[in-house]
Structures are given as C-alpha cells and as structure tokens.
PDB file of N, CA and C in Angstrom:
ATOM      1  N   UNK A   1     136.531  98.073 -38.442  1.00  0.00           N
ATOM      2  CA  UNK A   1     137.586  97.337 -39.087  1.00  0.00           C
ATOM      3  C   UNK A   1     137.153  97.021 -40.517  1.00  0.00           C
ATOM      4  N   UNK A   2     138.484  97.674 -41.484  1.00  0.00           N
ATOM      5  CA  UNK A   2     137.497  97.381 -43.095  1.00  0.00           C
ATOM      6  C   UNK A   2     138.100  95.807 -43.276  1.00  0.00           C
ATOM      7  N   UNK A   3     137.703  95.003 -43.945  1.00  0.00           N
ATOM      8  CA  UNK A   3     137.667  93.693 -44.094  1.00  0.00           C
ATOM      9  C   UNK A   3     138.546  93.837 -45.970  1.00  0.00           C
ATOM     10  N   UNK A   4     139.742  92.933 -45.913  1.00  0.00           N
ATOM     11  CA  UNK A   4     140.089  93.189 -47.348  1.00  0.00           C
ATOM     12  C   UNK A   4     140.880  91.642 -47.236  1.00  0.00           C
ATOM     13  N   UNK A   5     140.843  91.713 -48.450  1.00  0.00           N
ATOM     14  CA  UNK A   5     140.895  90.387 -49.123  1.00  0.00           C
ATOM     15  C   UNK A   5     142.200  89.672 -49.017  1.00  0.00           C
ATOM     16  N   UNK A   6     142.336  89.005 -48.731  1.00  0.00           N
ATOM     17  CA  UNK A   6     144.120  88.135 -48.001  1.00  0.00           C
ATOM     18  C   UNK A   6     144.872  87.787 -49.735  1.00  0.00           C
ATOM     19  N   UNK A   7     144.192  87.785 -50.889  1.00  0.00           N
ATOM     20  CA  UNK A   7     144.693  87.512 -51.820  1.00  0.00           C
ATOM     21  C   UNK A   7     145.439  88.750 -52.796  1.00  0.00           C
ATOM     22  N   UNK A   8     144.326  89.874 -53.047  1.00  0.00           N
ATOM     23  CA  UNK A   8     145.077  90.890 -53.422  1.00  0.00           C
ATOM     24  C   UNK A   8     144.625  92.080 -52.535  1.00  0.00           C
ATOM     25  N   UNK A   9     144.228  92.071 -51.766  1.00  0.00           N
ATOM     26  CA  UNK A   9     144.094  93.508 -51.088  1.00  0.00           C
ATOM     27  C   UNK A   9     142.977  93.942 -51.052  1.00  0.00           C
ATOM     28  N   UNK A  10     142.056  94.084 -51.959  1.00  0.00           N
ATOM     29  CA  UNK A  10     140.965  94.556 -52.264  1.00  0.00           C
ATOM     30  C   UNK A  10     140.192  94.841 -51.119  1.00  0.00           C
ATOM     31  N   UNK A  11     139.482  95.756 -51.083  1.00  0.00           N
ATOM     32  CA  UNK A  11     138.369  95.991 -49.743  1.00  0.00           C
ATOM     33  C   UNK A  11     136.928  95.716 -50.405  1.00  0.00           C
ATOM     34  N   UNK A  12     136.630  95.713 -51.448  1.00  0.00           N
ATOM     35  CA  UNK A  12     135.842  94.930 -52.601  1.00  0.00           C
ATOM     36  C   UNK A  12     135.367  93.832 -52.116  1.00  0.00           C
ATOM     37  N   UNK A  13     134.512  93.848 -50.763  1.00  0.00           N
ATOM     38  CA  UNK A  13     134.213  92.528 -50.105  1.00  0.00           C
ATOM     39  C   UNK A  13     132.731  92.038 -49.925  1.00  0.00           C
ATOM     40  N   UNK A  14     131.905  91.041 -50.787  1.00  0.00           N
ATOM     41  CA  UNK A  14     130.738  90.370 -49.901  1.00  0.00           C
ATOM     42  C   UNK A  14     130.907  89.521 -49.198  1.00  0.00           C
ATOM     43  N   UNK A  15     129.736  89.826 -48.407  1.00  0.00           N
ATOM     44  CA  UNK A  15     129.350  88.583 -47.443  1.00  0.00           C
ATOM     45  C   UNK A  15     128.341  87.888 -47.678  1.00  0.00           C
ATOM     46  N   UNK A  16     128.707  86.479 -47.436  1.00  0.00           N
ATOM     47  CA  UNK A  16     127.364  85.736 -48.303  1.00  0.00           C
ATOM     48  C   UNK A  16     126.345  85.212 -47.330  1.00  0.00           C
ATOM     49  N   UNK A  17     126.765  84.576 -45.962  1.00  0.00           N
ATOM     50  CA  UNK A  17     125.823  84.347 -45.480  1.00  0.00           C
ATOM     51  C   UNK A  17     124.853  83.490 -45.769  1.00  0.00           C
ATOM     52  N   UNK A  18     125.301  82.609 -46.517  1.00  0.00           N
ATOM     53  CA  UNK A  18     124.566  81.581 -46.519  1.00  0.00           C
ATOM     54  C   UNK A  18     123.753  80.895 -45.705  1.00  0.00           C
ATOM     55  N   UNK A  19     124.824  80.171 -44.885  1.00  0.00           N
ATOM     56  CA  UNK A  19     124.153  79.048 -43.677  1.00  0.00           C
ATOM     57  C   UNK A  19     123.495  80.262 -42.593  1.00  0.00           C
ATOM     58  N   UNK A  20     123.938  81.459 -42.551  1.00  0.00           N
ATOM     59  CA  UNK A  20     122.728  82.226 -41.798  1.00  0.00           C
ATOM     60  C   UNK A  20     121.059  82.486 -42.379  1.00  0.00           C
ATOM     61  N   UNK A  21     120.844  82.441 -43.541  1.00  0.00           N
ATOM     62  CA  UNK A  21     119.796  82.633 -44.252  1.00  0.00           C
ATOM     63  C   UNK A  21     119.556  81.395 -44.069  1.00  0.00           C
ATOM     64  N   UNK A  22     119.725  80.506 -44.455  1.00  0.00           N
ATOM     65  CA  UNK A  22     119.455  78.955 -44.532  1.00  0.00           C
ATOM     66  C   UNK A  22     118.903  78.509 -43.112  1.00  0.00           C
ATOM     67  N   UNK A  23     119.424  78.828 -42.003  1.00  0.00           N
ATOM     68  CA  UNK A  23     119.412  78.435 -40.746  1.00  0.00           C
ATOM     69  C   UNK A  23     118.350  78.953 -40.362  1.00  0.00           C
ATOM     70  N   UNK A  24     118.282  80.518 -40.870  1.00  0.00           N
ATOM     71  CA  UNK A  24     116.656  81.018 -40.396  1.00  0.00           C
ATOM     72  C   UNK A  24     115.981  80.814 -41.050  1.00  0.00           C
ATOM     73  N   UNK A  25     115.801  80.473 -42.176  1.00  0.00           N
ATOM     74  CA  UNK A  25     114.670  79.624 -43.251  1.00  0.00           C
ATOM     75  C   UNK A  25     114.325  78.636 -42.156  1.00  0.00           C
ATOM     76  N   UNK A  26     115.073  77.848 -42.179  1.00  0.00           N
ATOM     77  CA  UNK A  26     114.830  75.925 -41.524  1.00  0.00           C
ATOM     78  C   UNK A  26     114.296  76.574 -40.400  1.00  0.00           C
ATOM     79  N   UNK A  27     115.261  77.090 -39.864  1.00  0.00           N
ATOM     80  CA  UNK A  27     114.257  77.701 -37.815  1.00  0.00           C
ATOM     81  C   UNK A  27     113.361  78.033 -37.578  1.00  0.00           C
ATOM     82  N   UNK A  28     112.811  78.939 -38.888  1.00  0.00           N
ATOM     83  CA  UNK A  28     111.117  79.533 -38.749  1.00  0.00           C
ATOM     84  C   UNK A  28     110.641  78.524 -39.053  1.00  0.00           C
ATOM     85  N   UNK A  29     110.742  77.528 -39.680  1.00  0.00           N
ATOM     86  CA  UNK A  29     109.672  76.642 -40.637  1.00  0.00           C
ATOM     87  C   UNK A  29     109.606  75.363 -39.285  1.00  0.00           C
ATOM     88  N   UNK A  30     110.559  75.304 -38.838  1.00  0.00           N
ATOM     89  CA  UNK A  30     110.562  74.408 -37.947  1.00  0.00           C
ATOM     90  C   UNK A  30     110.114  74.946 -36.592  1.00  0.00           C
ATOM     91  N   UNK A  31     110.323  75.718 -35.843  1.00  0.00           N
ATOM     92  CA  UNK A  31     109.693  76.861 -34.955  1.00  0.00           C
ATOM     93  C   UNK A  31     108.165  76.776 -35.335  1.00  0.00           C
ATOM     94  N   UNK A  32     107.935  76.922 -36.448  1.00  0.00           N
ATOM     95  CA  UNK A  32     106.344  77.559 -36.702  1.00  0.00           C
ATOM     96  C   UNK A  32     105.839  76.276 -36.473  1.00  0.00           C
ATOM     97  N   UNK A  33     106.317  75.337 -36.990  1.00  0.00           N
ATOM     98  CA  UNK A  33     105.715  73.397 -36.709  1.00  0.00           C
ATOM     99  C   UNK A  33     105.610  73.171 -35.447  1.00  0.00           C
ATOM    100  N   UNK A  34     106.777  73.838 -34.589  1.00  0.00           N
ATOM    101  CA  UNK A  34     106.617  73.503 -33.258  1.00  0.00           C
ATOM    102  C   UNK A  34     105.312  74.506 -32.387  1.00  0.00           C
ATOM    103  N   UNK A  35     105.747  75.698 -33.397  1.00  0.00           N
ATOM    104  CA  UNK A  35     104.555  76.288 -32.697  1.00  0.00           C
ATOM    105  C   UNK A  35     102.973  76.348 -32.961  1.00  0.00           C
ATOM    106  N   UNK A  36     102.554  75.607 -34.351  1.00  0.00           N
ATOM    107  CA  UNK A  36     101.645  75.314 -34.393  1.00  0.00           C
ATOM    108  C   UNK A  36     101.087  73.759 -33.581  1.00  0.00           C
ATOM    109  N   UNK A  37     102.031  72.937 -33.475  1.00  0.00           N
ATOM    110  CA  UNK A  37     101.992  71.487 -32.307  1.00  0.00           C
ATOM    111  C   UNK A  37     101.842  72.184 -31.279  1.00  0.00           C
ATOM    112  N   UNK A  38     102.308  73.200 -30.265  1.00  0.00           N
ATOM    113  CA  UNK A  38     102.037  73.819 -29.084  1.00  0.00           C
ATOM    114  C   UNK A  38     100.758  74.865 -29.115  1.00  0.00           C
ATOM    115  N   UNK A  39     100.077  75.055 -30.801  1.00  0.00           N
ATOM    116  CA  UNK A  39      98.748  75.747 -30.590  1.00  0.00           C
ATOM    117  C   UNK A  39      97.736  75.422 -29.724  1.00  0.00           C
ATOM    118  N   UNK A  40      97.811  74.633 -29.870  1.00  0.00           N
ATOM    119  CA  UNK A  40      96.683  73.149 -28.714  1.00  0.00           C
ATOM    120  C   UNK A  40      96.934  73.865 -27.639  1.00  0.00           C
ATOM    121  N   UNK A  41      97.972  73.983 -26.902  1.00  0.00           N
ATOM    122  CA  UNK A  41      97.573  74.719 -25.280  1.00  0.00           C
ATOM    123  C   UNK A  41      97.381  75.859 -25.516  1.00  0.00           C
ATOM    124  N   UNK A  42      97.642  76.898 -26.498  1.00  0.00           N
ATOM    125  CA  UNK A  42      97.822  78.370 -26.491  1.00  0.00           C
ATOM    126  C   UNK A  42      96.071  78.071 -26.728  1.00  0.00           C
ATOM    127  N   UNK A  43      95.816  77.639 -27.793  1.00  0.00           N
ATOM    128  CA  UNK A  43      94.176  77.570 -28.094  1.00  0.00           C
ATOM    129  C   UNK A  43      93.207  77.271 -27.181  1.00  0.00           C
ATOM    130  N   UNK A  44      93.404  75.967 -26.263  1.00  0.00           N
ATOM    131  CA  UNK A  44      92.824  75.714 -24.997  1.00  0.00           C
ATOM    132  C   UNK A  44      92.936  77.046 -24.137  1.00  0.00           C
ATOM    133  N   UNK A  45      93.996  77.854 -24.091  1.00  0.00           N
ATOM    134  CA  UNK A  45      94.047  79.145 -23.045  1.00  0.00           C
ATOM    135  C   UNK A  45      93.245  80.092 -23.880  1.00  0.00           C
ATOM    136  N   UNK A  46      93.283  80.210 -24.937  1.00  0.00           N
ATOM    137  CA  UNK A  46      92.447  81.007 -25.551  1.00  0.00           C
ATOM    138  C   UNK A  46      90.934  81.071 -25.790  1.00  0.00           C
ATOM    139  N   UNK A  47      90.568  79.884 -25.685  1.00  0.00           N
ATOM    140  CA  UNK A  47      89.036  79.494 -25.323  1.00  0.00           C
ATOM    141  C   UNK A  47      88.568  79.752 -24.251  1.00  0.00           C
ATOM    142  N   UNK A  48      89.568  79.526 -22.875  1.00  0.00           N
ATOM    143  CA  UNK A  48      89.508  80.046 -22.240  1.00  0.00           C
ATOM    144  C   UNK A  48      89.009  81.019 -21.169  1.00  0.00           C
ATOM    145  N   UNK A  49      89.721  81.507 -21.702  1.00  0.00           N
ATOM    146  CA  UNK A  49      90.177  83.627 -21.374  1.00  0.00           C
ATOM    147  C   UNK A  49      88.693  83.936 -22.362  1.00  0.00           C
ATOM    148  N   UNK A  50      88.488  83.243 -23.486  1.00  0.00           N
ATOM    149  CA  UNK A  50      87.798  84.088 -23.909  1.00  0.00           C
ATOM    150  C   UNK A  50      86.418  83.791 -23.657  1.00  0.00           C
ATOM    151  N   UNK A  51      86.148  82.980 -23.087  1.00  0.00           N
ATOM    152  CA  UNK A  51      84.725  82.707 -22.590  1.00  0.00           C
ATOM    153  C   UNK A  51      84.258  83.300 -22.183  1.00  0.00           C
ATOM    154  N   UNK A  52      84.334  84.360 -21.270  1.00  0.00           N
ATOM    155  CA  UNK A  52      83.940  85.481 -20.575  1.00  0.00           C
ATOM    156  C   UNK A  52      82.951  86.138 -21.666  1.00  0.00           C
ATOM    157  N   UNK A  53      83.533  85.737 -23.088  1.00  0.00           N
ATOM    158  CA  UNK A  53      82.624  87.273 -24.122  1.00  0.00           C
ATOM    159  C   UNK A  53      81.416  85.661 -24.523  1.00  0.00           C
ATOM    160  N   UNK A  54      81.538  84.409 -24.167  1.00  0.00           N
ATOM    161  CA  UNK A  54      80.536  83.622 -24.530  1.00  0.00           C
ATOM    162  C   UNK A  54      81.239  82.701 -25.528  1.00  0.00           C
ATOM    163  N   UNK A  55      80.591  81.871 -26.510  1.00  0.00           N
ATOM    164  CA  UNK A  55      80.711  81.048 -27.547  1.00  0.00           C
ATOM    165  C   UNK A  55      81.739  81.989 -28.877  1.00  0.00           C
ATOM    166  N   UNK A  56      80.976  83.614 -29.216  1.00  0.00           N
ATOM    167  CA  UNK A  56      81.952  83.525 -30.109  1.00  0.00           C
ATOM    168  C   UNK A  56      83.037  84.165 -29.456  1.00  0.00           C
ATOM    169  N   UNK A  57      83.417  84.580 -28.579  1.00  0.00           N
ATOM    170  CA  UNK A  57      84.525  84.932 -27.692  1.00  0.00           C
ATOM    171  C   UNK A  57      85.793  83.775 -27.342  1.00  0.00           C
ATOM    172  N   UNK A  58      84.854  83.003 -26.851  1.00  0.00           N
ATOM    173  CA  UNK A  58      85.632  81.525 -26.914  1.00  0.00           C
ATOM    174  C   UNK A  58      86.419  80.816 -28.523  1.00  0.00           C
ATOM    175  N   UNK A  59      85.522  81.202 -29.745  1.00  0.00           N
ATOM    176  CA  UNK A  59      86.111  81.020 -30.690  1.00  0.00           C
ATOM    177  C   UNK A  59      87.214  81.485 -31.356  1.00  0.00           C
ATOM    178  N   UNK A  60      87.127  82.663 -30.874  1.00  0.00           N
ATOM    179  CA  UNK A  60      87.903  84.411 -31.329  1.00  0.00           C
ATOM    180  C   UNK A  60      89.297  84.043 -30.465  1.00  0.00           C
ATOM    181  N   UNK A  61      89.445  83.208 -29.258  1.00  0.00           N
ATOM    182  CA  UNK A  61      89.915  82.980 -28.137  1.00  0.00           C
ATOM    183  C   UNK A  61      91.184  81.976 -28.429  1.00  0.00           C
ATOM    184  N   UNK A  62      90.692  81.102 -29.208  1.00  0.00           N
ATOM    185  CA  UNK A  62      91.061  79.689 -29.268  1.00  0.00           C
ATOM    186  C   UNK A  62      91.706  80.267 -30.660  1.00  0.00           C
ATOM    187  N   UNK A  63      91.018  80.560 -31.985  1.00  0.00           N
ATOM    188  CA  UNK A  63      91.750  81.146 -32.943  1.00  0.00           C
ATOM    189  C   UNK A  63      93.096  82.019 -32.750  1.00  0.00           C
ATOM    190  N   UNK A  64      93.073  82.666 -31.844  1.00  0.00           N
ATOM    191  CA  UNK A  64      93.773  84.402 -31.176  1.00  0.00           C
ATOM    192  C   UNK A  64      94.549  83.134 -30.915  1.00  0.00           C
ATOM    193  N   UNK A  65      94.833  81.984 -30.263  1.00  0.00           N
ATOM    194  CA  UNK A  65      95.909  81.303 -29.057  1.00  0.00           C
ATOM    195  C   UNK A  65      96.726  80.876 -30.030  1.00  0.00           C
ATOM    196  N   UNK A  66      96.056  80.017 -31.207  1.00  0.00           N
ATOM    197  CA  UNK A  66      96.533  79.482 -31.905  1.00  0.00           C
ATOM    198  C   UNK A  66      97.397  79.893 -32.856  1.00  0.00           C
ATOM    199  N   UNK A  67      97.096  81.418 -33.459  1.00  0.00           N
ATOM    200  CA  UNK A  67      98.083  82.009 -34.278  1.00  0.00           C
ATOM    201  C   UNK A  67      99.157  82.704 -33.568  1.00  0.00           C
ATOM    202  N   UNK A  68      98.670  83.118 -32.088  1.00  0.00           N
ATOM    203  CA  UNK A  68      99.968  83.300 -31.572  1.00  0.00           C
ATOM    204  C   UNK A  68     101.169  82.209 -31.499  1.00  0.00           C
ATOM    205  N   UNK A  69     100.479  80.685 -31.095  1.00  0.00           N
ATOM    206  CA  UNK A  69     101.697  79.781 -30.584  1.00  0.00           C
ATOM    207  C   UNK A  69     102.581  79.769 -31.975  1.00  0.00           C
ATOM    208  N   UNK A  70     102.003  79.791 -32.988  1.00  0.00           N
ATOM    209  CA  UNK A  70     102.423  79.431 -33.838  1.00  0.00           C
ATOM    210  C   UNK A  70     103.520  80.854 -34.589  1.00  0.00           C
ATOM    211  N   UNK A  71     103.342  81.790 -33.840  1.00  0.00           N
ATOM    212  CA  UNK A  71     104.078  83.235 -34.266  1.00  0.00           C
ATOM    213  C   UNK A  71     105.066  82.972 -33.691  1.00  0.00           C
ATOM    214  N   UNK A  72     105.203  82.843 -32.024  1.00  0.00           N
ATOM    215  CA  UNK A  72     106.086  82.701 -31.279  1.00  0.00           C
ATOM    216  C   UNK A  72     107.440  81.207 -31.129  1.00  0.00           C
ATOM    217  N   UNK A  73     106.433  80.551 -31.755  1.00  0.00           N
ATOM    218  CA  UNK A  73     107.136  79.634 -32.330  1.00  0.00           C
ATOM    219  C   UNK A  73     108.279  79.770 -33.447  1.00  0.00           C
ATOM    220  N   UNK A  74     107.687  80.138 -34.603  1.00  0.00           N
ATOM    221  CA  UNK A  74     108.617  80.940 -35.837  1.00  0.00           C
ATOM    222  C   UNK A  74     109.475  81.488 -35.311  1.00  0.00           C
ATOM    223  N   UNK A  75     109.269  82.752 -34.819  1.00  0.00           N
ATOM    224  CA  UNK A  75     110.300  84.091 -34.009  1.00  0.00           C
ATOM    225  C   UNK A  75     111.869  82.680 -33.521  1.00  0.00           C
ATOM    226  N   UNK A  76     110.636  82.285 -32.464  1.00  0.00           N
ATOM    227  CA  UNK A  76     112.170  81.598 -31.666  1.00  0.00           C
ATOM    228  C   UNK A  76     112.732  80.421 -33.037  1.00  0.00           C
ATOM    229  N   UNK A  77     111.999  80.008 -33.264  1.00  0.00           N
ATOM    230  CA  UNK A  77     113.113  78.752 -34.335  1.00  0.00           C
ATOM    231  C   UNK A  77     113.735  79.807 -35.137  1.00  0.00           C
ATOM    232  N   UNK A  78     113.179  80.741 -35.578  1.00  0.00           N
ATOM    233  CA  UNK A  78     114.055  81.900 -36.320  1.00  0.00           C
ATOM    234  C   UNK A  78     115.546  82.160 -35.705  1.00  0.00           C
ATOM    235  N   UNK A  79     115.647  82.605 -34.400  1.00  0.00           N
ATOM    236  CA  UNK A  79     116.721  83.213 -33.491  1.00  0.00           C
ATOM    237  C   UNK A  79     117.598  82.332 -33.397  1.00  0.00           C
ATOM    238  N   UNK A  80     116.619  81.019 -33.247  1.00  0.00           N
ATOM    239  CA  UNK A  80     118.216  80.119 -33.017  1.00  0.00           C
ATOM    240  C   UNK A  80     118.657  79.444 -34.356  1.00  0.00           C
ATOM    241  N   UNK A  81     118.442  79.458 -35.583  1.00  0.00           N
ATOM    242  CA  UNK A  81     118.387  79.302 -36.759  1.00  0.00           C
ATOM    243  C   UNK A  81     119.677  79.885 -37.291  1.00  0.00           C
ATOM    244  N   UNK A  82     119.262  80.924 -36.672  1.00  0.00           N
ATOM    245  CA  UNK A  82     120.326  82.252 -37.135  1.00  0.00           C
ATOM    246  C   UNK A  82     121.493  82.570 -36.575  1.00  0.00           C
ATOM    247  N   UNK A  83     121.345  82.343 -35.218  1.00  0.00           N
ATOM    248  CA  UNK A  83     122.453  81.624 -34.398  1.00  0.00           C
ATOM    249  C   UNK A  83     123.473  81.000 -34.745  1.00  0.00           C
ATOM    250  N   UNK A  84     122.988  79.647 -35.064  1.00  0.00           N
ATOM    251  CA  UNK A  84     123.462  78.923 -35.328  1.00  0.00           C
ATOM    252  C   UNK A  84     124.230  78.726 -37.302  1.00  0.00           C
ATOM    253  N   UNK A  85     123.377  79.684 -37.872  1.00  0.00           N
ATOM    254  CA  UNK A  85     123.529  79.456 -38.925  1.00  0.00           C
ATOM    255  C   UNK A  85     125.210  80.578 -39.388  1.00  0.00           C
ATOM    256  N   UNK A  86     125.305  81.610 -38.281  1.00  0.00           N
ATOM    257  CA  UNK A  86     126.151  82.584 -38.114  1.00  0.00           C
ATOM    258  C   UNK A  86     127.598  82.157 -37.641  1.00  0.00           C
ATOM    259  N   UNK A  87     127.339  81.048 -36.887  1.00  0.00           N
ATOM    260  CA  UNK A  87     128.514  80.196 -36.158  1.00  0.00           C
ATOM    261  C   UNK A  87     129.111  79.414 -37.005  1.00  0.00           C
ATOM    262  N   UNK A  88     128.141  78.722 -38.128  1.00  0.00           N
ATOM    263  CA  UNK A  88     128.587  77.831 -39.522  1.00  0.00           C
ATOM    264  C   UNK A  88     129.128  78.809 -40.443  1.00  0.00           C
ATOM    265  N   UNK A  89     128.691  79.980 -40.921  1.00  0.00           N
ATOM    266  CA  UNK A  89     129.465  81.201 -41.709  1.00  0.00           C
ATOM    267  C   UNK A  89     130.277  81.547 -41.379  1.00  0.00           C
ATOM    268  N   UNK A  90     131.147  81.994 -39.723  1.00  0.00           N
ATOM    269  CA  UNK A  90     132.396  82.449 -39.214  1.00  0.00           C
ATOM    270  C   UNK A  90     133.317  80.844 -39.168  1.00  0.00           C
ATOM    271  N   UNK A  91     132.744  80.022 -38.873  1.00  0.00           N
ATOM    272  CA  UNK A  91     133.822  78.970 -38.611  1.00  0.00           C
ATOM    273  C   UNK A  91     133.851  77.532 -39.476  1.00  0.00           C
ATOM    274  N   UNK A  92     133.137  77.827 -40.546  1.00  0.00           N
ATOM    275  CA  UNK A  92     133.460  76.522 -41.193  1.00  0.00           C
ATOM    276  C   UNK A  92     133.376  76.896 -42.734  1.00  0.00           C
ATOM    277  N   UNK A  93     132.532  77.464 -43.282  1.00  0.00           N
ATOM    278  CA  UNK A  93     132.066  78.254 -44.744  1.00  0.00           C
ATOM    279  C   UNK A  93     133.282  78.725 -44.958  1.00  0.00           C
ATOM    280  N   UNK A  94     133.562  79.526 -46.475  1.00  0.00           N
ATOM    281  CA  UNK A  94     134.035  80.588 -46.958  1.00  0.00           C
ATOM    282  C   UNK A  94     133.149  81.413 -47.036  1.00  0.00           C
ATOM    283  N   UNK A  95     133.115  82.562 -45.879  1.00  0.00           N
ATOM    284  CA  UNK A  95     131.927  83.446 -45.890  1.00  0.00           C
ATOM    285  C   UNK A  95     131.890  84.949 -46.856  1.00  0.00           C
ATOM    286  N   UNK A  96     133.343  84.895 -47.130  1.00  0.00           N
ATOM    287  CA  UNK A  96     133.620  85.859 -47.830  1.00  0.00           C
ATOM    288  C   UNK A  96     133.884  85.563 -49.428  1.00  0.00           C
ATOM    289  N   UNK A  97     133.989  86.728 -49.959  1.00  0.00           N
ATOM    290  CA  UNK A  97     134.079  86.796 -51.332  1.00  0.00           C
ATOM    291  C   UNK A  97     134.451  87.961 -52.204  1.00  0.00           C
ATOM    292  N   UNK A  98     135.532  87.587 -52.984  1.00  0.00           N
ATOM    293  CA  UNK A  98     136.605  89.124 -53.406  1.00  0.00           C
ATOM    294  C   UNK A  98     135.329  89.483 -54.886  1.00  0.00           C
ATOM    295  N   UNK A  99     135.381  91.054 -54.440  1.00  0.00           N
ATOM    296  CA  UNK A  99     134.772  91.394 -55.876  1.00  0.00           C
ATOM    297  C   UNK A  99     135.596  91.433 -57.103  1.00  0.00           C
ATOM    298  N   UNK A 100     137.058  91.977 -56.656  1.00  0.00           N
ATOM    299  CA  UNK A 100     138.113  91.682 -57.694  1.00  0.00           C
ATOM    300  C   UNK A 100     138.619  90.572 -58.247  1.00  0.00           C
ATOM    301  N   UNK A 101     139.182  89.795 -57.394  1.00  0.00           N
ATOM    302  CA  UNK A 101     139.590  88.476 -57.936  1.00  0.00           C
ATOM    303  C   UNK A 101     139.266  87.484 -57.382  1.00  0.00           C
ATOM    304  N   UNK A 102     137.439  87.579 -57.389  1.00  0.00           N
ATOM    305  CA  UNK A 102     136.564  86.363 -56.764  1.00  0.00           C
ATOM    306  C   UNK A 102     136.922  84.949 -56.180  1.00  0.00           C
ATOM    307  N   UNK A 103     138.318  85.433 -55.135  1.00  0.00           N
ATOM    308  CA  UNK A 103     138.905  84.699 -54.006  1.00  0.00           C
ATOM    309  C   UNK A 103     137.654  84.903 -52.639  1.00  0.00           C
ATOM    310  N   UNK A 104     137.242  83.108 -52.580  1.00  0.00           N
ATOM    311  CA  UNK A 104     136.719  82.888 -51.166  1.00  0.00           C
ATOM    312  C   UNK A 104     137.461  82.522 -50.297  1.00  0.00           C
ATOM    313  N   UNK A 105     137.170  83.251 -49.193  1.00  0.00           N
ATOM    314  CA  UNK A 105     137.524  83.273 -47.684  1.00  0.00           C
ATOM    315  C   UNK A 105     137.027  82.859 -46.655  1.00  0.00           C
ATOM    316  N   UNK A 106     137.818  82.685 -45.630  1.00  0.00           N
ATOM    317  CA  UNK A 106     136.850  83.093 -44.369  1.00  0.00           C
ATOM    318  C   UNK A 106     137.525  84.404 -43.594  1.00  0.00           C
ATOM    319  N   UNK A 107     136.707  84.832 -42.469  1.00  0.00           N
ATOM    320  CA  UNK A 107     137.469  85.905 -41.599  1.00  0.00           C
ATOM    321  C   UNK A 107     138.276  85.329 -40.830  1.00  0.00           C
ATOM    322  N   UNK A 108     138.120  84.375 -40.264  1.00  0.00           N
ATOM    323  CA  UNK A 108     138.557  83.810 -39.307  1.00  0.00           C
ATOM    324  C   UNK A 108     139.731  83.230 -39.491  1.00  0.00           C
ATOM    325  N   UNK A 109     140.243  82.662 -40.553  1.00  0.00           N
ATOM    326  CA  UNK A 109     141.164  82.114 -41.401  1.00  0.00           C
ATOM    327  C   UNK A 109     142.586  83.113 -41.313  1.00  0.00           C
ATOM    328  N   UNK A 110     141.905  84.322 -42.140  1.00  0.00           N
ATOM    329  CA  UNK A 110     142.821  85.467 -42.471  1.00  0.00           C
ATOM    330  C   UNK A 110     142.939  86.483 -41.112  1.00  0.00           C
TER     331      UNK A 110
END
C-alpha cells in the first residue's frame, strides 16, 4: 500500500519515527540499568560455573555473567522501548510528513 499525502496527493512521504527511536534510546539505557542491577546474580552464576577452571576462571566467570546481564538487559528494554514507542507514532504523533507541501499527518487519521 503506497502511503500519499491526504493534503495534495503526493506519495513524497517520510516517516519520522520519533517516539520509536526515542523509546528505544530510553529502553536500552534503562534495560542496560536493569541489567547491570541484575549483574549481581548473572556474576554470582558466573563465578560459579567458572570455578571449575579455579580463581582466574571464577574471575573470567563473574566478568562473562556480568556483561551478559547487562546485554540482555539492553536487548529487552530495547524491544519494549520500541514497542511502545511505535504505538505513540501510529496513534498519537504526526508520524508522517509531505515532501511537497510539508503537511504532517498521521496514518491512522487519513
């Protein structure tokens, strides 16, 4: 479906996407906070598991836990960031924007 502009026609269309960029900015940054606060158990499991190789195994272990919680953390505050930030661009923003006669829109609207 080509997307054209409710004012003059134009198919001359961006999408701005704002509150989706924005949402996954804030989600990773906040995700990664959460997932560096949840390093503590990933790190405890990682000391762990890694004891088996001894002291620096255990270190390698606890380091390894910690940059994961904190990856997996990001990822997910990312997803729902974006989510959410996609739901604010279709239903409340003017997500659109005429290249011709730089009329904002929404889709949902038109």
């Amino acid at each position: 479906m080509t997307l054209s502009c409710p004012r003059c026609g134009s198919d001359r269309i961006s999408i701005k996407n704002l509150a989706r960029k924005t949402g996954g900015t804030i989600g990773t940054m906040a995700g990664a906070a959460s997932g560096a606060a949840g390093a503590l158990s990933g790190a405890e499991f990682g000391a762990t598991a890694g004891i088996v190789a001894g002291p620096v195994g255990s270190a390698l272990g606890s380091i390894a836990g910690a940059i994961l919680g904190g990856l997996i953390g990001g990822a997910a505050g990312c997803a729902v960031g974006t989510i959410l930030g996609e739901v604010v661009d279709d239903t409340i923003l003017d997500n659109c924007f005429c290249l011709t006669c730089r009329f904002r829109f929404s889709k949902k609207r038109f």
